[in-house]
C-alpha atoms as a PDB file:
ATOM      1  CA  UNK A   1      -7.055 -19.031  -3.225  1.00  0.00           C
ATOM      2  CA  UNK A   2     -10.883 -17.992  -4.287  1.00  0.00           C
ATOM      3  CA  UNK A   3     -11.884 -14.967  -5.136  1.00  0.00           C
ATOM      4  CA  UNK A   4     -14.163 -12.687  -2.648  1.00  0.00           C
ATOM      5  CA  UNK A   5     -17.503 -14.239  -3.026  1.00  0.00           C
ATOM      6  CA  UNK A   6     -19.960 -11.276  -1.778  1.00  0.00           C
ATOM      7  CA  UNK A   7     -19.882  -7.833  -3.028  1.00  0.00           C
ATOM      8  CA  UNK A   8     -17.831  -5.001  -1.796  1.00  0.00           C
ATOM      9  CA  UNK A   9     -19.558  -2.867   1.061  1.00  0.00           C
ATOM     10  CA  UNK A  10     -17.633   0.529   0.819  1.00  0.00           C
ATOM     11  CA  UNK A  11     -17.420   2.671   4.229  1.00  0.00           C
ATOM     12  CA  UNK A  12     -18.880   5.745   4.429  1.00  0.00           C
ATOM     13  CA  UNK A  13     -15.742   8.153   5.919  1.00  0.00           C
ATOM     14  CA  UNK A  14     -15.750  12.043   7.204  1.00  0.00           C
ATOM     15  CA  UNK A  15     -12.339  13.138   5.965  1.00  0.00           C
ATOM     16  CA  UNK A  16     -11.246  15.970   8.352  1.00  0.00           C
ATOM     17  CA  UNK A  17      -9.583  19.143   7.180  1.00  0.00           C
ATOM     18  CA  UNK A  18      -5.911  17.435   7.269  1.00  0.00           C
ATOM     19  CA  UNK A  19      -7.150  14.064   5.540  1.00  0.00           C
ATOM     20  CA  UNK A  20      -8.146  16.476   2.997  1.00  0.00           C
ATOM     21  CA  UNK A  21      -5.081  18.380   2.687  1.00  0.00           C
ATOM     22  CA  UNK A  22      -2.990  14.803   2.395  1.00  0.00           C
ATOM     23  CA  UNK A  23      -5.755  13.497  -0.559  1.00  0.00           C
ATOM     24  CA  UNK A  24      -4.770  16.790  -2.549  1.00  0.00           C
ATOM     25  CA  UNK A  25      -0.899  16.576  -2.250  1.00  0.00           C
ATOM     26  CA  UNK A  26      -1.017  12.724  -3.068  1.00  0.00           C
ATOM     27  CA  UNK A  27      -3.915  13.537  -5.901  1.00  0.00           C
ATOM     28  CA  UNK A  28      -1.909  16.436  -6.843  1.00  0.00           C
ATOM     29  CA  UNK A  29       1.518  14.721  -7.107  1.00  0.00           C
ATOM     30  CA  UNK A  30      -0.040  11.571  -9.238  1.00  0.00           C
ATOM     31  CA  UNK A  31      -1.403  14.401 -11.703  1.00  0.00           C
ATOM     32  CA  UNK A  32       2.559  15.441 -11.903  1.00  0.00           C
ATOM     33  CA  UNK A  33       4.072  12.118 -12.330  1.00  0.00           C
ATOM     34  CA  UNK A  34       0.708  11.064 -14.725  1.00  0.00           C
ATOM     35  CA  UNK A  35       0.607  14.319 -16.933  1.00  0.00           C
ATOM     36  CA  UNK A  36      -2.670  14.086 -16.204  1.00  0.00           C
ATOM     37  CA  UNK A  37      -5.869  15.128 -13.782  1.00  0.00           C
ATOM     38  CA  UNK A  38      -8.794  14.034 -12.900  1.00  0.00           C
ATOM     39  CA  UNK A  39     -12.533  15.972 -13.120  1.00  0.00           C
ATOM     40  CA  UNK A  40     -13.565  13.790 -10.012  1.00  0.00           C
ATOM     41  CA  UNK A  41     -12.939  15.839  -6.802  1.00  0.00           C
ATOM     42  CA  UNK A  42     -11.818  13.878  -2.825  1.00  0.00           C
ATOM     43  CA  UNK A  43     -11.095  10.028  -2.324  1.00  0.00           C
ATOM     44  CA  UNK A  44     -12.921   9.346  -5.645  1.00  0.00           C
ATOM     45  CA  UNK A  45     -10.021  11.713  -7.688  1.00  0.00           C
ATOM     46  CA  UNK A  46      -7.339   9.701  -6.152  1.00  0.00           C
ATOM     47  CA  UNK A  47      -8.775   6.308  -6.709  1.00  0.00           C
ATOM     48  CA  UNK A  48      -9.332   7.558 -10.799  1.00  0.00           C
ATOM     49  CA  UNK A  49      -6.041   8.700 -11.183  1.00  0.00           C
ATOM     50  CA  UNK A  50      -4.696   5.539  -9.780  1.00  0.00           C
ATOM     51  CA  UNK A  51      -6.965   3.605 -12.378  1.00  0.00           C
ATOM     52  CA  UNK A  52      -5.985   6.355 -15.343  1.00  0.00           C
ATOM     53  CA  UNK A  53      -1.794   5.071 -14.057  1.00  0.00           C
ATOM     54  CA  UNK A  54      -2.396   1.464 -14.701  1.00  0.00           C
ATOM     55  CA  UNK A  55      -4.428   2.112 -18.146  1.00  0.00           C
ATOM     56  CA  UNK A  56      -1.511   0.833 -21.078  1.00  0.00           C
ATOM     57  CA  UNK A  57       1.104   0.536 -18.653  1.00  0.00           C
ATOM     58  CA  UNK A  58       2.403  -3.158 -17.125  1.00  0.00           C
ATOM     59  CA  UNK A  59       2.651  -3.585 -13.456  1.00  0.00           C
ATOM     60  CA  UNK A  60       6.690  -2.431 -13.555  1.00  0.00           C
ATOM     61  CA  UNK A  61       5.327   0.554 -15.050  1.00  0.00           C
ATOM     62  CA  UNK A  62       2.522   1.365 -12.847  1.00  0.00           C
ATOM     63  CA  UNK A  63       5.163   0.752 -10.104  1.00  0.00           C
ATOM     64  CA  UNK A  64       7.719   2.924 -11.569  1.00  0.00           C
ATOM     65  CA  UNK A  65       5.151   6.111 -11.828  1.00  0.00           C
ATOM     66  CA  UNK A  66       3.988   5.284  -7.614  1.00  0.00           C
ATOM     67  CA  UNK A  67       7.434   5.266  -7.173  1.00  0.00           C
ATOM     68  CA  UNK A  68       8.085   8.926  -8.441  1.00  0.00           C
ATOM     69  CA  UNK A  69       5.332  10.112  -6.339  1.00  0.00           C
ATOM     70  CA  UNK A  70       6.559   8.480  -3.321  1.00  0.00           C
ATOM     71  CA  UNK A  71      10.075  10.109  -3.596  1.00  0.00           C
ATOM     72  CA  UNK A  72       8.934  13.545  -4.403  1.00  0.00           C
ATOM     73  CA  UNK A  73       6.903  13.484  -1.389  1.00  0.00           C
ATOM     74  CA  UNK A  74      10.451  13.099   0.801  1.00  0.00           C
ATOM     75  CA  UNK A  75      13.362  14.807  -0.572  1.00  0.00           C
ATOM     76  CA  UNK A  76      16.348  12.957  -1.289  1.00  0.00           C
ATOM     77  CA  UNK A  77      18.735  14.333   1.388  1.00  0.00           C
ATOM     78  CA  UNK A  78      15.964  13.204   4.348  1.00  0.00           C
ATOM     79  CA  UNK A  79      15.777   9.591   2.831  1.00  0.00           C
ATOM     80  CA  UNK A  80      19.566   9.727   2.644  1.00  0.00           C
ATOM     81  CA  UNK A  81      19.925  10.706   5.962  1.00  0.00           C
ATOM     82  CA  UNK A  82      17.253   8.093   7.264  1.00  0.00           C
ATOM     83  CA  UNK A  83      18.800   5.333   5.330  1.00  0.00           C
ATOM     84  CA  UNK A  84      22.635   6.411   6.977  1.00  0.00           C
ATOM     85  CA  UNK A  85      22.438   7.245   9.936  1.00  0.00           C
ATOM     86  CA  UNK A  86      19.260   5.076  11.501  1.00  0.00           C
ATOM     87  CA  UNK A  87      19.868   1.574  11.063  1.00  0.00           C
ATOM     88  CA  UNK A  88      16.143  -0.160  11.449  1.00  0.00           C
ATOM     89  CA  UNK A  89      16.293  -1.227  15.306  1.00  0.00           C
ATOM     90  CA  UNK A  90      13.375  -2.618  17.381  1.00  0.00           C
ATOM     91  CA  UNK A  91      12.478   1.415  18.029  1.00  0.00           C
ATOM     92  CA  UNK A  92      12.417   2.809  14.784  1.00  0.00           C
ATOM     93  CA  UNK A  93      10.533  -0.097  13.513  1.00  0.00           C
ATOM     94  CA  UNK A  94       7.985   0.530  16.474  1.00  0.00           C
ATOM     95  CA  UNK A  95       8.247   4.339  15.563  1.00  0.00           C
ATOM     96  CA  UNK A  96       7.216   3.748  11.843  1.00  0.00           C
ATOM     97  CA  UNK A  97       4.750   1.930  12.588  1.00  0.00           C
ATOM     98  CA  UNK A  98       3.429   4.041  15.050  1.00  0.00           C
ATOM     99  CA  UNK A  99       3.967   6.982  12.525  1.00  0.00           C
ATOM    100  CA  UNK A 100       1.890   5.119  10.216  1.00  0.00           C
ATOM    101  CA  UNK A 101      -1.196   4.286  12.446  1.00  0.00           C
ATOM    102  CA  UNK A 102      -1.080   7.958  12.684  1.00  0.00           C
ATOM    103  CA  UNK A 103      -1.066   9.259   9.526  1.00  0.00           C
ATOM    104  CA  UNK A 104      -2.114   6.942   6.999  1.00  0.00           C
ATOM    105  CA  UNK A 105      -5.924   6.435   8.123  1.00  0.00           C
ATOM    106  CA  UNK A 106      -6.819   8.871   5.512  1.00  0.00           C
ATOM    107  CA  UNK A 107      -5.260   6.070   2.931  1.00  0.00           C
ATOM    108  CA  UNK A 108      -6.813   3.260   4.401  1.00  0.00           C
ATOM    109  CA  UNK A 109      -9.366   3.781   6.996  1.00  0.00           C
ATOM    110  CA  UNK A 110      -8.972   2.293  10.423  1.00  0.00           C
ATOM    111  CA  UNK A 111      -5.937   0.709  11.460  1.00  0.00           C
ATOM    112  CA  UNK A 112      -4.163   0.226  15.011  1.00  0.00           C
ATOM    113  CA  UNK A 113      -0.554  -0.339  15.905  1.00  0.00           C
ATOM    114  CA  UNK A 114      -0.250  -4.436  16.804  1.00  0.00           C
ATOM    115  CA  UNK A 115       2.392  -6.873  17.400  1.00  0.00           C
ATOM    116  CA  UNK A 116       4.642  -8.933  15.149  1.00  0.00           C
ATOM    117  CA  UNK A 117       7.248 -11.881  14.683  1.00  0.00           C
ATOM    118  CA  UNK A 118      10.676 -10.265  13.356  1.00  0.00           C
ATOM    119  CA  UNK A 119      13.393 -12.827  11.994  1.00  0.00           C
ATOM    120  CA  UNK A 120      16.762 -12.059  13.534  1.00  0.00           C
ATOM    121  CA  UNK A 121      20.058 -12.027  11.811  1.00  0.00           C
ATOM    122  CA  UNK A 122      20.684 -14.795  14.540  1.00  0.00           C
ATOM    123  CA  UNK A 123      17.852 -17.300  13.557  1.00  0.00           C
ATOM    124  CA  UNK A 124      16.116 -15.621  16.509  1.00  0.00           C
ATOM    125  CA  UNK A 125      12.202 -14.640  16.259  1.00  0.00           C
ATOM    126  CA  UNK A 126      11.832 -11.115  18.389  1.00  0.00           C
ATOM    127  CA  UNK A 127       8.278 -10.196  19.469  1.00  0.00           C
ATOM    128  CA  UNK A 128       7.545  -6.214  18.849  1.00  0.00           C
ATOM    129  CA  UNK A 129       4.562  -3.825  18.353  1.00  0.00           C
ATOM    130  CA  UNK A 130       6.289  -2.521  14.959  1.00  0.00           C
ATOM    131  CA  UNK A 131       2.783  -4.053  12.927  1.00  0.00           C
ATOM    132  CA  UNK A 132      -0.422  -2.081  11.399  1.00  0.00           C
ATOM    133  CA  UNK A 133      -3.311  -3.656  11.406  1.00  0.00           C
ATOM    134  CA  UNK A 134      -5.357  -2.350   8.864  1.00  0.00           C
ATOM    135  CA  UNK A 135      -9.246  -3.229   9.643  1.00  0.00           C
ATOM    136  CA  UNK A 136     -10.723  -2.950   5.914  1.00  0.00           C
ATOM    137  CA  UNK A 137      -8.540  -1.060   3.532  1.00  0.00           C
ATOM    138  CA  UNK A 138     -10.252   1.681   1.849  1.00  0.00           C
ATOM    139  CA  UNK A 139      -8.178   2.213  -1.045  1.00  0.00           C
ATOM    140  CA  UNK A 140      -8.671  -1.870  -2.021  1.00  0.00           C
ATOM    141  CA  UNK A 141     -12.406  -1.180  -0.641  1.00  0.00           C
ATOM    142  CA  UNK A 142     -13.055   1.982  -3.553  1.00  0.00           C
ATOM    143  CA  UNK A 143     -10.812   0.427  -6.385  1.00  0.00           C
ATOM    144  CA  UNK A 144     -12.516  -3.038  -6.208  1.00  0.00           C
ATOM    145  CA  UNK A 145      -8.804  -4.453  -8.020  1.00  0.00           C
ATOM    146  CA  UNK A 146      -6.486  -6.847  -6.956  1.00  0.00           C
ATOM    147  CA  UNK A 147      -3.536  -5.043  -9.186  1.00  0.00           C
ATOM    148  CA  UNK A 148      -4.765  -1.948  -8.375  1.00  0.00           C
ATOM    149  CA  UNK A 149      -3.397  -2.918  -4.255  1.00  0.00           C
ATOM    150  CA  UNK A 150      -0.237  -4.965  -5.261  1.00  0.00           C
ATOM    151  CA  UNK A 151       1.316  -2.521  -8.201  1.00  0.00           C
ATOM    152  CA  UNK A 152       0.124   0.808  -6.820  1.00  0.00           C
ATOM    153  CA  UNK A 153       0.340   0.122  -3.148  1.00  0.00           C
ATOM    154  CA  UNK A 154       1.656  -3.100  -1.673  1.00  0.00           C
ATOM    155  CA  UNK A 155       4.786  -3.531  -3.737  1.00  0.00           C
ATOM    156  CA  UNK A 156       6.047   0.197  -4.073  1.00  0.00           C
ATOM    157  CA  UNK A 157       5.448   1.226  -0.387  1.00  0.00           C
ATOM    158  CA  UNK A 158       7.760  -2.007   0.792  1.00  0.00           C
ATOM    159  CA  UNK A 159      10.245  -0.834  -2.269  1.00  0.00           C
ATOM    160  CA  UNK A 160      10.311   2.660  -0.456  1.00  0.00           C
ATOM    161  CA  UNK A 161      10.496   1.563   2.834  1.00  0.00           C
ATOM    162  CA  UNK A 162      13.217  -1.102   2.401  1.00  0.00           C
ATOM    163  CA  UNK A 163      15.180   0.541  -0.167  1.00  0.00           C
ATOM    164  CA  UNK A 164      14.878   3.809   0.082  1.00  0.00           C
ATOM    165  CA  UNK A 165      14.849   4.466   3.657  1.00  0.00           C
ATOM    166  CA  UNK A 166      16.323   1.277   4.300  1.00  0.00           C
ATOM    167  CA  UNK A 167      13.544  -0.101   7.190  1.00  0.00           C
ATOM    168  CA  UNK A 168      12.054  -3.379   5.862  1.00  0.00           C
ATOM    169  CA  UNK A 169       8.529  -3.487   5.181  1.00  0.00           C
ATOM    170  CA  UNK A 170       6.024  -6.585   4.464  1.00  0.00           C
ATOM    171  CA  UNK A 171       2.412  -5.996   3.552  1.00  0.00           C
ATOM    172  CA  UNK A 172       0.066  -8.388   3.359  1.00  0.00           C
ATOM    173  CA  UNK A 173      -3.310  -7.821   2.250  1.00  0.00           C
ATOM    174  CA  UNK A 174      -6.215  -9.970   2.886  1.00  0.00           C
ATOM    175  CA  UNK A 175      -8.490 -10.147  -0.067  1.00  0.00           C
ATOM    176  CA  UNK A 176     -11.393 -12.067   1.598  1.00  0.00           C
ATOM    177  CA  UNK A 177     -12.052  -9.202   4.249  1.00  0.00           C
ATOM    178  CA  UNK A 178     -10.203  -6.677   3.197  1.00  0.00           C
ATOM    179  CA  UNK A 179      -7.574  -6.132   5.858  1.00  0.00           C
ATOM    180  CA  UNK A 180      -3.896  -5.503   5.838  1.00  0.00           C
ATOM    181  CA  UNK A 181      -0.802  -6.107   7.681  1.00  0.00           C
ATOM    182  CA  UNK A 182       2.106  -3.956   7.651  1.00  0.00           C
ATOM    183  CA  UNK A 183       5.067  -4.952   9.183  1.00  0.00           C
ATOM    184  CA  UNK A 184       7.965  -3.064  10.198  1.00  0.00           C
ATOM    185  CA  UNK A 185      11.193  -4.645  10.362  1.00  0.00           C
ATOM    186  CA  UNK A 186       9.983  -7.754   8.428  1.00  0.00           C
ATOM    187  CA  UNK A 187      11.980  -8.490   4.881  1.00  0.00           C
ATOM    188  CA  UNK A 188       9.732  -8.383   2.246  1.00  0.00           C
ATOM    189  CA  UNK A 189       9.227 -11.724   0.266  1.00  0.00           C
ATOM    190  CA  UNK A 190      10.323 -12.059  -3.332  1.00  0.00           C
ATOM    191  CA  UNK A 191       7.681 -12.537  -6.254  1.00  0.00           C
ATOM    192  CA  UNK A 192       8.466 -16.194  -6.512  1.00  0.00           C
ATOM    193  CA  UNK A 193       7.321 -16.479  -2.822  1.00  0.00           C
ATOM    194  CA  UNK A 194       4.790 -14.124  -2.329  1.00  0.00           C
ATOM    195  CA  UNK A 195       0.919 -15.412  -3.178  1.00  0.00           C
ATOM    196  CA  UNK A 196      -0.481 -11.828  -3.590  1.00  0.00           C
ATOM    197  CA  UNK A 197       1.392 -12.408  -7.177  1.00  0.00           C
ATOM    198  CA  UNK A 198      -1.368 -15.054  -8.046  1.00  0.00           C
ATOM    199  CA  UNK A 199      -4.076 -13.567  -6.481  1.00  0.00           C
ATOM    200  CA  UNK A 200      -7.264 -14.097  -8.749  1.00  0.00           C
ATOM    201  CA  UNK A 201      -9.747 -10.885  -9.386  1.00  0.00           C
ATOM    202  CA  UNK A 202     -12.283  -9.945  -6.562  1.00  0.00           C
ATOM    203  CA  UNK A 203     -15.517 -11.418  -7.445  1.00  0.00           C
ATOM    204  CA  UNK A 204     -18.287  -9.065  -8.941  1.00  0.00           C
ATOM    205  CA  UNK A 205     -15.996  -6.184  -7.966  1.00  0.00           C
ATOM    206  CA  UNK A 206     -12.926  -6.578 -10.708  1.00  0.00           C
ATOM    207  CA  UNK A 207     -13.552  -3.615 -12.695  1.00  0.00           C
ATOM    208  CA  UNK A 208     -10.496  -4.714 -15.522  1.00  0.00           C
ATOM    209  CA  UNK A 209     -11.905  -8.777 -16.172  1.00  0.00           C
ATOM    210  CA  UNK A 210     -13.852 -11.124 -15.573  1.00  0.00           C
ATOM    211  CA  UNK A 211     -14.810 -13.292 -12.408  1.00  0.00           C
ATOM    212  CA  UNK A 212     -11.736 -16.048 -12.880  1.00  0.00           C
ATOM    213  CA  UNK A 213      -9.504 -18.295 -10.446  1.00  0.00           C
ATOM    214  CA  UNK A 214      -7.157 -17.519 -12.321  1.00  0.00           C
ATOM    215  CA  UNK A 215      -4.874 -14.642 -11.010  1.00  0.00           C
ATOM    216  CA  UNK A 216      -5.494 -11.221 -11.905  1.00  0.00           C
ATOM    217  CA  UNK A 217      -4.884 -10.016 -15.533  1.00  0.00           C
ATOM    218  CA  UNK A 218      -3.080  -6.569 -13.870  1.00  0.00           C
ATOM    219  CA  UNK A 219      -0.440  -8.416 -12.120  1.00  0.00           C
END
């Protein structure tokens, strides 16, 4: 794996009135779990009090304070309900994924529903549009850090989705250009397996350390 070898081109974006509304509540939420704010008003708020979550914490701590956000966004009976009574069949996957194309461009800028390989319980491989492709992910774009994507997004999102409303999710970020996969339906790997664990620091972006091959001090 090398490090990105060309600076970081952030997208210029015209967040409507609802992208707006969605920044606040997931700003406003952090500044709950945190016990803390932010002076630094939109995207820009959000990305700082993402950075001011990982300052003196490890990455199971970071994760632990996303997580809190993430469930007080959905309240407890809802996931419950999700979890029982929809197991995660070829049309809920496509539905969350759909859902997610939706809802989530706000998070991390243009992304389109696409299709995927799922692993059946049967050693089968089913074909299904239950995949996001995201085109250049604006929260990895803004924060410029490696950890920053794996602790505060990749590995708590698949967490929620596969354990708390019990639809598997993989996501799998591509630190050269920027882009992301999400997969619905798809088993998230373990650490042991999963590269994005020893993924090395973006180069002249990192703001945490210095340009290294070696992987990235946050993780």
């Amino acid at each position: 794996m090398q490090p990105l070898a060309s600076p970081i081109t952030k997208d210029e974006y015209n967040d409507n009135r609802l992208d707006r509304l969605f920044i606040w509540l997931f700003s406003h939420k952090m500044s709950q779990a945190l016990g803390a704010s932010t002076q630094i008003s939109g995207y820009a708020g959000f990305v700082d009090l993402s950075k001011q979550i990982m300052r003196g914490r490890n990455p199971q701590q970071q994760q632990v304070v996303v997580a809190k956000v993430l469930q007080s966004l959905v309240p407890a009976p809802i996931l419950w309900a999700i979890r029982t009574f929809f197991a995660p069949t070829r049309l809920v996957c496509v539905l969350n994924a759909w859902f997610a194309a939706q809802m989530f461009e706000w998070l991390v800028g243009s992304c389109e529903v696409a299709t995927a390989e799922i692993d059946l319980p049967d050693g089968t491989v089913r074909i299904q549009p239950s995949a996001v492709q995201i085109k250049k992910c604006r929260y990895l774009a803004d924060s410029g850090c490696v950890g920053m994507c794996v602790n505060m997004c990749k590995v708590p999102t698949q967490d929620f989705f596969t354990q708390k409303f019990g639809i598997p999710l993989t996501m799998t970020p591509n630190f050269e250009d920027l882009s992301c996969q999400m997969i619905f339906g798809k088993m998230p790997l373990t650490p042991e397996l999963d590269k994005d664990y020893t993924q090395p620091c973006l180069a002249l972006q990192c703001p945490t350390a210095a340009i290294s091959t070696a992987p990235c001090p946050q993780l």
